[in-house]
N, C-alpha and C. Protein backbone atom coordinates (compact mmCIF):
# COMPACT_ATOMS: atom_id res chain seq x y z
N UNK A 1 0.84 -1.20 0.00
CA UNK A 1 0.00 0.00 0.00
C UNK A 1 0.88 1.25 0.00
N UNK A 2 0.25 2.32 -1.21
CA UNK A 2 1.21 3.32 -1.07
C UNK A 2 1.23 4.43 0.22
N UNK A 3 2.17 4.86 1.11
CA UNK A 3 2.37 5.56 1.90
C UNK A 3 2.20 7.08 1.54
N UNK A 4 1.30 7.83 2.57
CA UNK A 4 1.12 9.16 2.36
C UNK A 4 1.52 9.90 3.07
N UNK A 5 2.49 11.03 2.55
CA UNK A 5 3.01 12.14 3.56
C UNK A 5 2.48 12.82 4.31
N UNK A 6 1.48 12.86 5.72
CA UNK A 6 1.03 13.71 6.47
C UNK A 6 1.44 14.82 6.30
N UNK A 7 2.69 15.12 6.16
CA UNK A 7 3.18 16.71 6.09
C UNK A 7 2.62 17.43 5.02
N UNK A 8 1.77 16.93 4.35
CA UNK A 8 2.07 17.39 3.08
C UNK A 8 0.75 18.14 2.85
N UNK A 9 0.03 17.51 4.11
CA UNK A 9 -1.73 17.63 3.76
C UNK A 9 -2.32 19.13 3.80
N UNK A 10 -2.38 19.97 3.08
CA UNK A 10 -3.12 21.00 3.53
C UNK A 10 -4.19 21.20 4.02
N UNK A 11 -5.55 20.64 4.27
CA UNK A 11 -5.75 20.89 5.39
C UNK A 11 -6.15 19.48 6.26
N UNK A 12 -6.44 19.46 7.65
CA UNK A 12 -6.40 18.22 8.63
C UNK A 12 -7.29 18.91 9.24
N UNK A 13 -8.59 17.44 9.75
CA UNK A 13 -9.68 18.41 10.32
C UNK A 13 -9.85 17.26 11.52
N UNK A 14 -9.85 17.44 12.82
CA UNK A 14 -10.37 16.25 13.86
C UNK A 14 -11.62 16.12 14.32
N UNK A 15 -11.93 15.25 14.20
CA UNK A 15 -14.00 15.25 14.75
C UNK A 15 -14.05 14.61 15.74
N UNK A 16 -14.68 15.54 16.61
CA UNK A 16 -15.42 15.05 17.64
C UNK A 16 -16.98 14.94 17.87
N UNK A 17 -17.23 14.17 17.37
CA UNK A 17 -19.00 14.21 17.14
C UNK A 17 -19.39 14.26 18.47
N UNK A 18 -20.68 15.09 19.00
CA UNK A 18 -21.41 14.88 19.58
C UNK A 18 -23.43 14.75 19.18
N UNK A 19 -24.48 14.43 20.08
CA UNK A 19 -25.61 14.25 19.56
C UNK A 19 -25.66 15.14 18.76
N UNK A 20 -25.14 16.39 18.68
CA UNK A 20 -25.78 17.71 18.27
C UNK A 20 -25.45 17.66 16.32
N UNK A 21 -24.15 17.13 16.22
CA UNK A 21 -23.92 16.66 15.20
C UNK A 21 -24.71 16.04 14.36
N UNK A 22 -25.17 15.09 14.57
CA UNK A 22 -26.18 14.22 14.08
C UNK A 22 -27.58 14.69 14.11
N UNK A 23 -27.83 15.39 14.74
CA UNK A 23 -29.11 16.23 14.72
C UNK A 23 -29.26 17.65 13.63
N UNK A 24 -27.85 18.24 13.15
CA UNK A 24 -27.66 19.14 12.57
C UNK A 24 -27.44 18.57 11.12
N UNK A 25 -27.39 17.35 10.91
CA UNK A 25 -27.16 16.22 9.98
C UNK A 25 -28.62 15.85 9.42
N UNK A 26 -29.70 15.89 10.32
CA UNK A 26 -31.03 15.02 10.35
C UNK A 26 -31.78 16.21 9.79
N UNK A 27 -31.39 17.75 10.47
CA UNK A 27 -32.07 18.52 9.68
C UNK A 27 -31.93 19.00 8.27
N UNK A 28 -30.48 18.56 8.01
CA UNK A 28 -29.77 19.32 6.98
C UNK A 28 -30.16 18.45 5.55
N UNK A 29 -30.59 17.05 5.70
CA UNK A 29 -30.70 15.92 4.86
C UNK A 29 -31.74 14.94 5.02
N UNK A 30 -32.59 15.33 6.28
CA UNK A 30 -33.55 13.61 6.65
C UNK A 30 -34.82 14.81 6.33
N UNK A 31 -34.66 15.77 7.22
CA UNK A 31 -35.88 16.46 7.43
C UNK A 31 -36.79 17.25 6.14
N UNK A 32 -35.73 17.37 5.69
CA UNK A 32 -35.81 18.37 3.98
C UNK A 32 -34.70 18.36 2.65
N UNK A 33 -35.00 18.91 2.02
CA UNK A 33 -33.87 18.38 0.78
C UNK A 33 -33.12 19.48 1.08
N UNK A 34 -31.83 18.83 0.75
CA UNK A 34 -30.43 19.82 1.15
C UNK A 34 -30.37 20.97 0.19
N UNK A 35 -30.29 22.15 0.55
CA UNK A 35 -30.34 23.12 -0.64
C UNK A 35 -31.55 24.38 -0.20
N UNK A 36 -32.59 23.61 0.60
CA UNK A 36 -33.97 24.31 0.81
C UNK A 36 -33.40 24.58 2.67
N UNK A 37 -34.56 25.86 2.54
CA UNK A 37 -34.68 26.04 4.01
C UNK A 37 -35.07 24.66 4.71
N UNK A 38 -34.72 25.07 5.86
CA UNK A 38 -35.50 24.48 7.09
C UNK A 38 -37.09 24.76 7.42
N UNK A 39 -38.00 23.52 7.19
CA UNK A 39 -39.31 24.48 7.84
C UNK A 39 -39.29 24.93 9.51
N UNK A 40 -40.11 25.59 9.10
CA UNK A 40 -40.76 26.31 10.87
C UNK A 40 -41.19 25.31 11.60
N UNK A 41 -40.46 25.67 13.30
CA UNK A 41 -41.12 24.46 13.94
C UNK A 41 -41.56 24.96 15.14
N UNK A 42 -42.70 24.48 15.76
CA UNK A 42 -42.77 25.66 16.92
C UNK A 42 -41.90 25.39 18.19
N UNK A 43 -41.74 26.34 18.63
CA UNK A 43 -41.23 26.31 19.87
C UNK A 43 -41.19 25.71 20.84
N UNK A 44 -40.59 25.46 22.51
CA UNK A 44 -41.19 24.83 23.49
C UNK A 44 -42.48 25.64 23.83
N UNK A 45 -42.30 27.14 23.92
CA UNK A 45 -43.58 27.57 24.37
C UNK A 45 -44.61 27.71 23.23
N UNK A 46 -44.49 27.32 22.21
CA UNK A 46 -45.52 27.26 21.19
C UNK A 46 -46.00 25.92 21.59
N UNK A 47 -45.38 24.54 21.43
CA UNK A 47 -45.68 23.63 21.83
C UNK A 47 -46.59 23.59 23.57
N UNK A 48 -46.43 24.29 24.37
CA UNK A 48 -47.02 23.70 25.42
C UNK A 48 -48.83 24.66 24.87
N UNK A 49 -48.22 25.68 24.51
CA UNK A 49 -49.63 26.32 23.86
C UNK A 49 -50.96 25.62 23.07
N UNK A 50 -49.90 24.71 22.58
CA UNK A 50 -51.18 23.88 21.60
C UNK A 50 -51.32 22.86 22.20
N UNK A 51 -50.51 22.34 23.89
CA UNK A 51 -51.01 21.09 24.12
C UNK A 51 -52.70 21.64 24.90
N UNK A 52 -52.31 23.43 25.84
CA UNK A 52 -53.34 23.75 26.80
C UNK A 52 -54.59 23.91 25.74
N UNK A 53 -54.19 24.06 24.25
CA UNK A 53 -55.37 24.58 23.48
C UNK A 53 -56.15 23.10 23.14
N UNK A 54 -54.91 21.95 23.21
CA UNK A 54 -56.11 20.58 22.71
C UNK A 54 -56.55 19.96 24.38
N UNK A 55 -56.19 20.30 25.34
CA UNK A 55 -56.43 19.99 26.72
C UNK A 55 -58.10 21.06 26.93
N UNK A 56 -58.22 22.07 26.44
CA UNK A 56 -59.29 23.01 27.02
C UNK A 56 -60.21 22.83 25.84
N UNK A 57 -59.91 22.61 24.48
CA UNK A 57 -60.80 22.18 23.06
C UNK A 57 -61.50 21.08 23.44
N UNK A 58 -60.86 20.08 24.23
CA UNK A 58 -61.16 18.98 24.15
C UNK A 58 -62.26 19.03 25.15
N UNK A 59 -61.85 19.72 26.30
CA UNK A 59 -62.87 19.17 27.77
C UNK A 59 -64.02 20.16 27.03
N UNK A 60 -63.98 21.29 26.79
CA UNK A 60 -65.25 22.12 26.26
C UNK A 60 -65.89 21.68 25.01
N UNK A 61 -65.40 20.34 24.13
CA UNK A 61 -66.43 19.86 23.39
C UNK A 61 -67.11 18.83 24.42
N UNK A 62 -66.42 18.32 24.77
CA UNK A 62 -67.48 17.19 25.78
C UNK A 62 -68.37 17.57 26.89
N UNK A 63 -68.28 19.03 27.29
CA UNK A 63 -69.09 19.54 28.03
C UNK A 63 -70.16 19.91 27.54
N UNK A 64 -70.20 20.28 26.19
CA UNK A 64 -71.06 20.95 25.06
C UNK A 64 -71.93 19.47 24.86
N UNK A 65 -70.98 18.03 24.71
CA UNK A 65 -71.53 17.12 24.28
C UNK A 65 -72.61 16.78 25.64
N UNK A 66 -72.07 16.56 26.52
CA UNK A 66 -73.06 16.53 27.86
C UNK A 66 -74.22 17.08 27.64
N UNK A 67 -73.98 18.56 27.22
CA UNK A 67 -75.59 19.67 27.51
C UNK A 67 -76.53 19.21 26.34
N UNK A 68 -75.50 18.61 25.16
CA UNK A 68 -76.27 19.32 24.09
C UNK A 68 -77.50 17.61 23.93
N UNK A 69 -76.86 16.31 24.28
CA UNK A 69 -76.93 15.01 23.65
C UNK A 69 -78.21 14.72 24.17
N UNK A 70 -79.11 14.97 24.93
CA UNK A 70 -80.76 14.98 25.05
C UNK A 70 -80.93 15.35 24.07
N UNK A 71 -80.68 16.54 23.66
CA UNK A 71 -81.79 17.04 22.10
C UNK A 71 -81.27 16.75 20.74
N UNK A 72 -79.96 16.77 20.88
CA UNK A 72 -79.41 16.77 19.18
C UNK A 72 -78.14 15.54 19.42
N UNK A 73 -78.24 14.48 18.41
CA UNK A 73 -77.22 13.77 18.40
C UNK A 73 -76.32 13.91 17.87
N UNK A 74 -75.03 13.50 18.57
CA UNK A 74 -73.71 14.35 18.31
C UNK A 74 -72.44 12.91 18.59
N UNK A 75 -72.92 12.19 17.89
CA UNK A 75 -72.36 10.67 18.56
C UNK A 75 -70.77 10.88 18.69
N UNK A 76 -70.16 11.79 17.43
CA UNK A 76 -68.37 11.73 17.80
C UNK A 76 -68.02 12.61 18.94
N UNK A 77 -68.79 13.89 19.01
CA UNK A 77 -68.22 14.70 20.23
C UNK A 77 -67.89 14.63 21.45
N UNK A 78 -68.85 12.44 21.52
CA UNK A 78 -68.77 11.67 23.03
C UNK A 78 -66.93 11.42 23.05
N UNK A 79 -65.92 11.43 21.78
CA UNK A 79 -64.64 11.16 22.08
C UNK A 79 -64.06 12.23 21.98
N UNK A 80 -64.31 13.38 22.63
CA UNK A 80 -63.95 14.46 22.68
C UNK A 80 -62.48 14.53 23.37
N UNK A 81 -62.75 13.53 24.55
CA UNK A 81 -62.14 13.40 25.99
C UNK A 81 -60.51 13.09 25.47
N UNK A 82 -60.63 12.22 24.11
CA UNK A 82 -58.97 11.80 22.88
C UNK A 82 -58.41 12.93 23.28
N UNK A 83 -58.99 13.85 22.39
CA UNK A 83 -58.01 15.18 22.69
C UNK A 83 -57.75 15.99 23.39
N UNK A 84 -58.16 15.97 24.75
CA UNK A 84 -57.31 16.65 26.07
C UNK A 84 -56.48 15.31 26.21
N UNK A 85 -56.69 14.35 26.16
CA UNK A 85 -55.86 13.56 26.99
C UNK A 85 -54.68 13.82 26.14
N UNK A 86 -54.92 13.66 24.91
CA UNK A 86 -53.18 14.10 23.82
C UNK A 86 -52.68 15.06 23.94
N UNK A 87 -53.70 16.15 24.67
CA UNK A 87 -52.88 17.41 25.41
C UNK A 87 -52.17 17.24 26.11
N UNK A 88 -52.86 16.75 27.28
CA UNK A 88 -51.94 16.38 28.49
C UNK A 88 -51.14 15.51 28.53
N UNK A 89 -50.59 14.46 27.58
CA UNK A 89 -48.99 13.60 27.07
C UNK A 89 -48.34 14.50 26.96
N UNK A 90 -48.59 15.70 25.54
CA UNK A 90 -48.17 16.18 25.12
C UNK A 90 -47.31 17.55 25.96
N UNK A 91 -48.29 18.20 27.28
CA UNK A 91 -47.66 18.65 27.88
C UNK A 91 -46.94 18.11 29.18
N UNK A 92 -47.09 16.64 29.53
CA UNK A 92 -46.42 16.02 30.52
C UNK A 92 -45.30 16.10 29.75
N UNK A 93 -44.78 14.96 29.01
CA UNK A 93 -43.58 14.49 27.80
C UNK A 93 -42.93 15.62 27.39
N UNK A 94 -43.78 16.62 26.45
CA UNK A 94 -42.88 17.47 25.92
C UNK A 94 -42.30 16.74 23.96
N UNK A 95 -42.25 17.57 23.71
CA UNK A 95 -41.46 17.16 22.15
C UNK A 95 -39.77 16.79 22.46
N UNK A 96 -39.72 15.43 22.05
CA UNK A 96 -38.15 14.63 22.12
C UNK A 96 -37.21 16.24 21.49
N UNK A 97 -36.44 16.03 22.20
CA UNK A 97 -34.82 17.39 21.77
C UNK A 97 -34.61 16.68 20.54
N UNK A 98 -34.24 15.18 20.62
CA UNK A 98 -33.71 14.81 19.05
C UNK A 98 -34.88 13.99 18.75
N UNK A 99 -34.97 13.66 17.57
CA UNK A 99 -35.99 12.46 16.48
C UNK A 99 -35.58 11.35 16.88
N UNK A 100 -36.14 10.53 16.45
CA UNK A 100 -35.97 8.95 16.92
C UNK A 100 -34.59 8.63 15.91
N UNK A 101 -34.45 9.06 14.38
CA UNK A 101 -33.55 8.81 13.76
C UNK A 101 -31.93 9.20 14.48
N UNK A 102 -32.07 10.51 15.29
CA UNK A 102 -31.19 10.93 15.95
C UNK A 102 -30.91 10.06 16.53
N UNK A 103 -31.30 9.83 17.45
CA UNK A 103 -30.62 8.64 18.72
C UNK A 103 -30.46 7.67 18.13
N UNK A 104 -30.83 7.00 17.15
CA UNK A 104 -30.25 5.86 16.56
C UNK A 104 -29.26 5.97 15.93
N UNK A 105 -29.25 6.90 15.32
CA UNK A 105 -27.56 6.86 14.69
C UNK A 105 -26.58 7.20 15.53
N UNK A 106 -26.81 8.23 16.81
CA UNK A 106 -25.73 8.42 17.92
C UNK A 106 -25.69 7.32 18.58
N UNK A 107 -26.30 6.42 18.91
CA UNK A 107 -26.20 5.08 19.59
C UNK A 107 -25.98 3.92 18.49
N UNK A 108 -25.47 3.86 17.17
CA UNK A 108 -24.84 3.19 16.21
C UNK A 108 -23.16 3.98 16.69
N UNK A 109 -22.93 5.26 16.37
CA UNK A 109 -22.10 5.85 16.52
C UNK A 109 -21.21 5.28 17.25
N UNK A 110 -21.90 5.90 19.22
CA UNK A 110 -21.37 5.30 20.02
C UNK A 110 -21.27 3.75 20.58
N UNK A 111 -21.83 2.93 19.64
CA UNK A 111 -20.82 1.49 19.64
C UNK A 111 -19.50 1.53 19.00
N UNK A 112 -19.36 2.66 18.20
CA UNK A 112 -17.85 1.99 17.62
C UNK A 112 -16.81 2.57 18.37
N UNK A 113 -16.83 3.06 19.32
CA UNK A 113 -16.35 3.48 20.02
C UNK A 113 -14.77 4.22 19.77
N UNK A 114 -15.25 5.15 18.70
CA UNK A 114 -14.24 6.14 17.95
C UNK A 114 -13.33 6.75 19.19
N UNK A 115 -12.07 6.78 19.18
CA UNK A 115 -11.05 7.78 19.39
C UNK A 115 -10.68 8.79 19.06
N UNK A 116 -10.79 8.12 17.45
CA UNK A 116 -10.42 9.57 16.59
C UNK A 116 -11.16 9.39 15.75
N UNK A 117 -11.64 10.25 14.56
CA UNK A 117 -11.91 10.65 12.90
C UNK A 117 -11.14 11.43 12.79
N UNK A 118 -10.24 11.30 11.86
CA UNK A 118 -9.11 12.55 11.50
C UNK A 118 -9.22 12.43 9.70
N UNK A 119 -9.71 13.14 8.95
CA UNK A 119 -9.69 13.80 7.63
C UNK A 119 -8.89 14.94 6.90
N UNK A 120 -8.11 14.04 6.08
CA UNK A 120 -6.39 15.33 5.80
C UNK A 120 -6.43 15.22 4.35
N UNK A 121 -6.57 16.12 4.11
CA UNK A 121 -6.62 16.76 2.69
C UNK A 121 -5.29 17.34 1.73
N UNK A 122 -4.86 15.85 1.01
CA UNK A 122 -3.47 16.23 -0.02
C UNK A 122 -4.44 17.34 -1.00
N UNK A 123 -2.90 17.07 -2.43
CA UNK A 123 -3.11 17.65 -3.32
C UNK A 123 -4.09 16.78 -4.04
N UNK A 124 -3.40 15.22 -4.26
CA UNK A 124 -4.08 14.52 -4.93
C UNK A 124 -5.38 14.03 -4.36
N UNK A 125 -5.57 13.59 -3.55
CA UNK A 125 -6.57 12.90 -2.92
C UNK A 125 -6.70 13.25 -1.33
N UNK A 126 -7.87 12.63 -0.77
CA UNK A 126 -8.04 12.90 1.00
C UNK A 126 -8.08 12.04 1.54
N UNK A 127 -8.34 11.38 2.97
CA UNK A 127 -8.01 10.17 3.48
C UNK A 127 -8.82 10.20 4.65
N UNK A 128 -9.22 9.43 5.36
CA UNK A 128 -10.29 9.30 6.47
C UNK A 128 -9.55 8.73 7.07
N UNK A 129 -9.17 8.78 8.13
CA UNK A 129 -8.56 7.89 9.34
C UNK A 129 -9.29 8.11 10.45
N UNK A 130 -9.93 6.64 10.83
CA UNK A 130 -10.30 6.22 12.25
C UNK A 130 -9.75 5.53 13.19
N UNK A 131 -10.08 5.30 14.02
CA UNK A 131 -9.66 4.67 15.18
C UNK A 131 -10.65 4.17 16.15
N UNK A 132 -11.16 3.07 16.65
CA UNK A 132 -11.96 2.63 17.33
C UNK A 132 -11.13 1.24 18.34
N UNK A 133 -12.18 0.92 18.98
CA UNK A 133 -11.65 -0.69 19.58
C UNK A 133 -11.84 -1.50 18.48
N UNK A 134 -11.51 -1.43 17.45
CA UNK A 134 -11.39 -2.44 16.33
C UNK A 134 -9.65 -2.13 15.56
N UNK A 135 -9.44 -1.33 15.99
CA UNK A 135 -8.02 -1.12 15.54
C UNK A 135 -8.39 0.35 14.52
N UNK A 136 -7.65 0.61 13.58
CA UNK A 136 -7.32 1.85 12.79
C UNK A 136 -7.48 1.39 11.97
N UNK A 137 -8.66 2.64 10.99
CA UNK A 137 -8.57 2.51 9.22
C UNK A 137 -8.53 3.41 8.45
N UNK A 138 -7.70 3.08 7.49
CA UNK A 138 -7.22 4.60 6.56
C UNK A 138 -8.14 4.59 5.43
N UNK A 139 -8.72 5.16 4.62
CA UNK A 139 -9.93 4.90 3.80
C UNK A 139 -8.90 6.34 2.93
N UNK A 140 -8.87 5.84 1.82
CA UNK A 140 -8.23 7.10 0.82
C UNK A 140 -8.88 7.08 -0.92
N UNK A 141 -9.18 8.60 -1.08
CA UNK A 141 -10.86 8.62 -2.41
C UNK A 141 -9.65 9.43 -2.90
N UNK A 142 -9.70 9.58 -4.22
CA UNK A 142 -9.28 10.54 -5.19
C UNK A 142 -10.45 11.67 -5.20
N UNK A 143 -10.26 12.97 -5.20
CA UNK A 143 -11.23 13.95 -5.30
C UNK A 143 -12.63 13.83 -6.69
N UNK A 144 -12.26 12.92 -7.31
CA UNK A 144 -13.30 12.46 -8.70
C UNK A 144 -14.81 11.44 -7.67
N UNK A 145 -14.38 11.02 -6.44
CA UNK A 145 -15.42 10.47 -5.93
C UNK A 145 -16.52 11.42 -5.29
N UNK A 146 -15.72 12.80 -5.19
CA UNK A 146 -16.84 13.37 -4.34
C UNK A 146 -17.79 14.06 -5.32
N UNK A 147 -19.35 13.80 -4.84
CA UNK A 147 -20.21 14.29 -5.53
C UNK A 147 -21.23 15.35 -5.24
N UNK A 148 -21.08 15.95 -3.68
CA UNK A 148 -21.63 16.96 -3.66
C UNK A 148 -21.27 17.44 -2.97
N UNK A 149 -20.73 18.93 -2.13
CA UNK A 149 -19.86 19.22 -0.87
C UNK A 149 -21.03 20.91 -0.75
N UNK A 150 -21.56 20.96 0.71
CA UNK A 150 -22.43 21.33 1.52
C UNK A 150 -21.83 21.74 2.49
N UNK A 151 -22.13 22.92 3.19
CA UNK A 151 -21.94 23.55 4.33
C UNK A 151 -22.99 23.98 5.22
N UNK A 152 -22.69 23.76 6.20
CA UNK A 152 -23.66 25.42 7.06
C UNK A 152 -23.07 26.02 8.29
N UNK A 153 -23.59 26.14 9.38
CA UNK A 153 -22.63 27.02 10.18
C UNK A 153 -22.01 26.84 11.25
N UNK A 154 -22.14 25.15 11.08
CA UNK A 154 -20.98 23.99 11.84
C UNK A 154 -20.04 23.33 11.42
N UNK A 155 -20.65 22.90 10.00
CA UNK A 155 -20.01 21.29 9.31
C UNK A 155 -19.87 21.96 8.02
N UNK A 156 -19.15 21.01 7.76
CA UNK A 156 -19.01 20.61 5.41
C UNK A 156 -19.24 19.44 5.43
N UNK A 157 -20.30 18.97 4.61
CA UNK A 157 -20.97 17.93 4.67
C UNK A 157 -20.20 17.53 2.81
N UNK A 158 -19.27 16.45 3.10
CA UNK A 158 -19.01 15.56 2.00
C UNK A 158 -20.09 14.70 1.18
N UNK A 159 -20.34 14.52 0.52
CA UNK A 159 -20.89 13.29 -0.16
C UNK A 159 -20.48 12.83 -1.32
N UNK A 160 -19.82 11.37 -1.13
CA UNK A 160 -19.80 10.67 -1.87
C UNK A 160 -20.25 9.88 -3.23
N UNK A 161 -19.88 9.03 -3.87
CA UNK A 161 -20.52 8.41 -4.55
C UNK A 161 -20.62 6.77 -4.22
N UNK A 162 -21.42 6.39 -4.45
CA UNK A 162 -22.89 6.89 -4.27
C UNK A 162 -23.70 7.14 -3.19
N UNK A 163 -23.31 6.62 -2.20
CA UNK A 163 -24.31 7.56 -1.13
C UNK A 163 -23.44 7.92 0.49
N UNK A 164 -21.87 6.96 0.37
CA UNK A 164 -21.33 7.90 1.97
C UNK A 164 -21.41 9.61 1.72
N UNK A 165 -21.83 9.93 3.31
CA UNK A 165 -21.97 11.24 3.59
C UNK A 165 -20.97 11.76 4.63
N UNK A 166 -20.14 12.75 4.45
CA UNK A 166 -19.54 12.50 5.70
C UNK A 166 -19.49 14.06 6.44
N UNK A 167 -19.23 13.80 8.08
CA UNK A 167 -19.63 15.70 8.55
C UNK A 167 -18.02 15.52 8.71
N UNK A 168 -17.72 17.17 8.49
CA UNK A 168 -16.62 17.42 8.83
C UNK A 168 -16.97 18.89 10.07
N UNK A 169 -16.33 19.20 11.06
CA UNK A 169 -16.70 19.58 11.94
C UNK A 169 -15.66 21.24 11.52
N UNK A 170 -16.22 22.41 11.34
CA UNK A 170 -15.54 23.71 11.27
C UNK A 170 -14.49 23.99 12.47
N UNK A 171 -15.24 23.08 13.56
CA UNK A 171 -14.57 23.64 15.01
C UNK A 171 -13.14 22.65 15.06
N UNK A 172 -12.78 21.74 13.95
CA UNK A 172 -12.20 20.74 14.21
C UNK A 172 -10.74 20.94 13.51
N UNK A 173 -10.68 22.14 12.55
CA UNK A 173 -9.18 22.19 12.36
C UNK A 173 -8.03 22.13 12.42
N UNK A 174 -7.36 21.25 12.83
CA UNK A 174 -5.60 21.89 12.95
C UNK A 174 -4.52 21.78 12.29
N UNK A 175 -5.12 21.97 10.80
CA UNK A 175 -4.07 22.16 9.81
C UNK A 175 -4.69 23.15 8.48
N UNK A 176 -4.35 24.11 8.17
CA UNK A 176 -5.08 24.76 7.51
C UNK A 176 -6.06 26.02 7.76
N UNK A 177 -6.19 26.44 7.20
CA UNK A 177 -7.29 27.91 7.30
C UNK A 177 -8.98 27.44 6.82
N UNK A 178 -9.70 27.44 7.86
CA UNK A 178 -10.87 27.17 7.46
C UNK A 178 -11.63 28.43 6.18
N UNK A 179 -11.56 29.48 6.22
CA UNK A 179 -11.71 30.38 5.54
C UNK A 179 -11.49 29.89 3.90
N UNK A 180 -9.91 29.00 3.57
CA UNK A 180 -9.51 28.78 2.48
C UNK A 180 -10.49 27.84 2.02
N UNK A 181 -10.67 26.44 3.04
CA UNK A 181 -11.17 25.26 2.39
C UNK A 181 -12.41 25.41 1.38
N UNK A 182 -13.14 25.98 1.33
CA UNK A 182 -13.80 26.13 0.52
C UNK A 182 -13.51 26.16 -0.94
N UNK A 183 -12.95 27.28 -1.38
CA UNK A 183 -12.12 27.11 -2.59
C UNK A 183 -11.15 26.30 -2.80
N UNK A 184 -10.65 25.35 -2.14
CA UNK A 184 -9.97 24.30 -1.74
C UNK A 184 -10.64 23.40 -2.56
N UNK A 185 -11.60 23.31 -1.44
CA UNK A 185 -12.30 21.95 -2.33
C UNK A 185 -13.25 21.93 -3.73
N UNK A 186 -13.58 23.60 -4.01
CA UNK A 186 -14.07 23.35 -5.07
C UNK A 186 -12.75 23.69 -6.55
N UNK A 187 -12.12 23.95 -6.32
CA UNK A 187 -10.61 23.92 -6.66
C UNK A 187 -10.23 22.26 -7.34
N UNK A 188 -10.53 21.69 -6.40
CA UNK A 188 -9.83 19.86 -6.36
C UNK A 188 -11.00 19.17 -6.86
N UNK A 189 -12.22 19.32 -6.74
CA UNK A 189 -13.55 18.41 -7.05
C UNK A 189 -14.33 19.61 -8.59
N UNK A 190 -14.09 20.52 -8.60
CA UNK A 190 -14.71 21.23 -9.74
C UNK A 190 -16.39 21.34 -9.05
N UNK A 191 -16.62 21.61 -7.59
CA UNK A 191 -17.93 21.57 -7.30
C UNK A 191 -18.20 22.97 -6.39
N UNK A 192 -19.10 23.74 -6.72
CA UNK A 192 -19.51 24.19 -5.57
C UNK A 192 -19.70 24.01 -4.01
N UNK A 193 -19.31 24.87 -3.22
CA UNK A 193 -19.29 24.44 -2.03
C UNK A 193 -20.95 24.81 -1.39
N UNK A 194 -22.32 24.35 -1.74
CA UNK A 194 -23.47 25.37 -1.31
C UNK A 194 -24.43 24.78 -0.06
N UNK A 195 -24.51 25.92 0.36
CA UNK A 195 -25.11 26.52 1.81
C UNK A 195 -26.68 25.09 1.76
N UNK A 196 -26.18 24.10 2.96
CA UNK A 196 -27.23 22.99 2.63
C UNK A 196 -28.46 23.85 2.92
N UNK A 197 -28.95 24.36 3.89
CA UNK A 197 -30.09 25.39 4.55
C UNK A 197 -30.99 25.99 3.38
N UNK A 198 -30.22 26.19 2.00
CA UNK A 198 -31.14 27.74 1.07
C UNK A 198 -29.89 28.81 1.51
N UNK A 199 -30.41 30.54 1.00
CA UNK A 199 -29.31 30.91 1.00
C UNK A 199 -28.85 31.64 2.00
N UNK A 200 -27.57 31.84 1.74
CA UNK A 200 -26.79 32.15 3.28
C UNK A 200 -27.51 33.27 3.81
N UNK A 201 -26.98 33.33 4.69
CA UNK A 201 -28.04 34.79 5.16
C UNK A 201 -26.52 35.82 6.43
């Protein structure tokens, strides 16, 4: 196997993933197509708003259903009672911080029990080096594999052909000028570097 000069790499990026990673990953690519905004999501206090609005909707149709069901039949308004009770989950529980997809991939993650991700960027090509309790692997692409390269205002999101994706972390530099990489990589791949979100702002 041919040997590669570390020295040589212009830039070297170290990752330290945490959940937040993978959640900034889920919005950037699971939630919506990369390229488009983010939709609107409500808030915690928007959320507890609409649990008190299906908690008080709910008990005041079935109170209505009580008065009204001697004279006029109203047979669904008797399950009125569904929707306070989905209020009140909703404001016991609360909306999960991450998606279910989140925690599954951080708990795939954290089985492999990474040391390092270190990603170093020659002239010719780049190289992935890990490290886990499985020992160390060097994974090395010629820049002709990458097929789409994405940013936003954490990561540069690699993608492969045909479908590895990989985060590279902004905060993770220590070789190189983050400022440069950009033209860097669209320099070496002939690709735009664009804003996964819609446009920069």
């Amino acid at each position: 196997m041919r040997n590669i000069d570390h020295s040589n790499a212009r830039f070297e990026i170290q990752n330290k993933y945490s959940i937040e990673d993978f959640s900034d990953l889920w919005l950037a690519f699971r939630l919506k197509t990369p390229g488009k905004a983010p939709p609107k999501q409500l808030s915690s206090h928007g959320m507890r708003m609409l649990a008190w609005f299906m908690i008080l909707t709910g008990a005041m149709i079935e109170i209505v259903y009580l008065w009204l069901r001697s004279i006029i039949d109203l047979p669904f308004f008797q399950y009125a009672w569904i929707f306070s009770i989905a209020g009140i989950i909703l404001l016991i529980r609360g909306v999960p911080r991450n998606p279910r997809w989140v925690q599954k991939a951080w708990k795939n993650y954290e089985k492999q029990q990474y040391r390092s991700l270190i990603v170093r960027f020659m002239e010719e090509e780049f190289e992935i080096c890990s490290h886990n309790q499985s020992g160390k692997s060097d994974c090395r692409y010629s820049y002709s594999f990458v097929d789409r390269v994405w940013e936003d205002e954490k990561h540069f999101y690699i993608k492969g052909k045909p479908n590895p994706l990989y985060i590279l972390q902004k905060s993770g530099f220590i070789q190189g000028s983050l400022s440069d990489f950009p033209e860097f990589l669209t320099e070496k791949t002939g690709l735009p570097v664009q804003w996964v979100n819609g446009a920069r702002t």
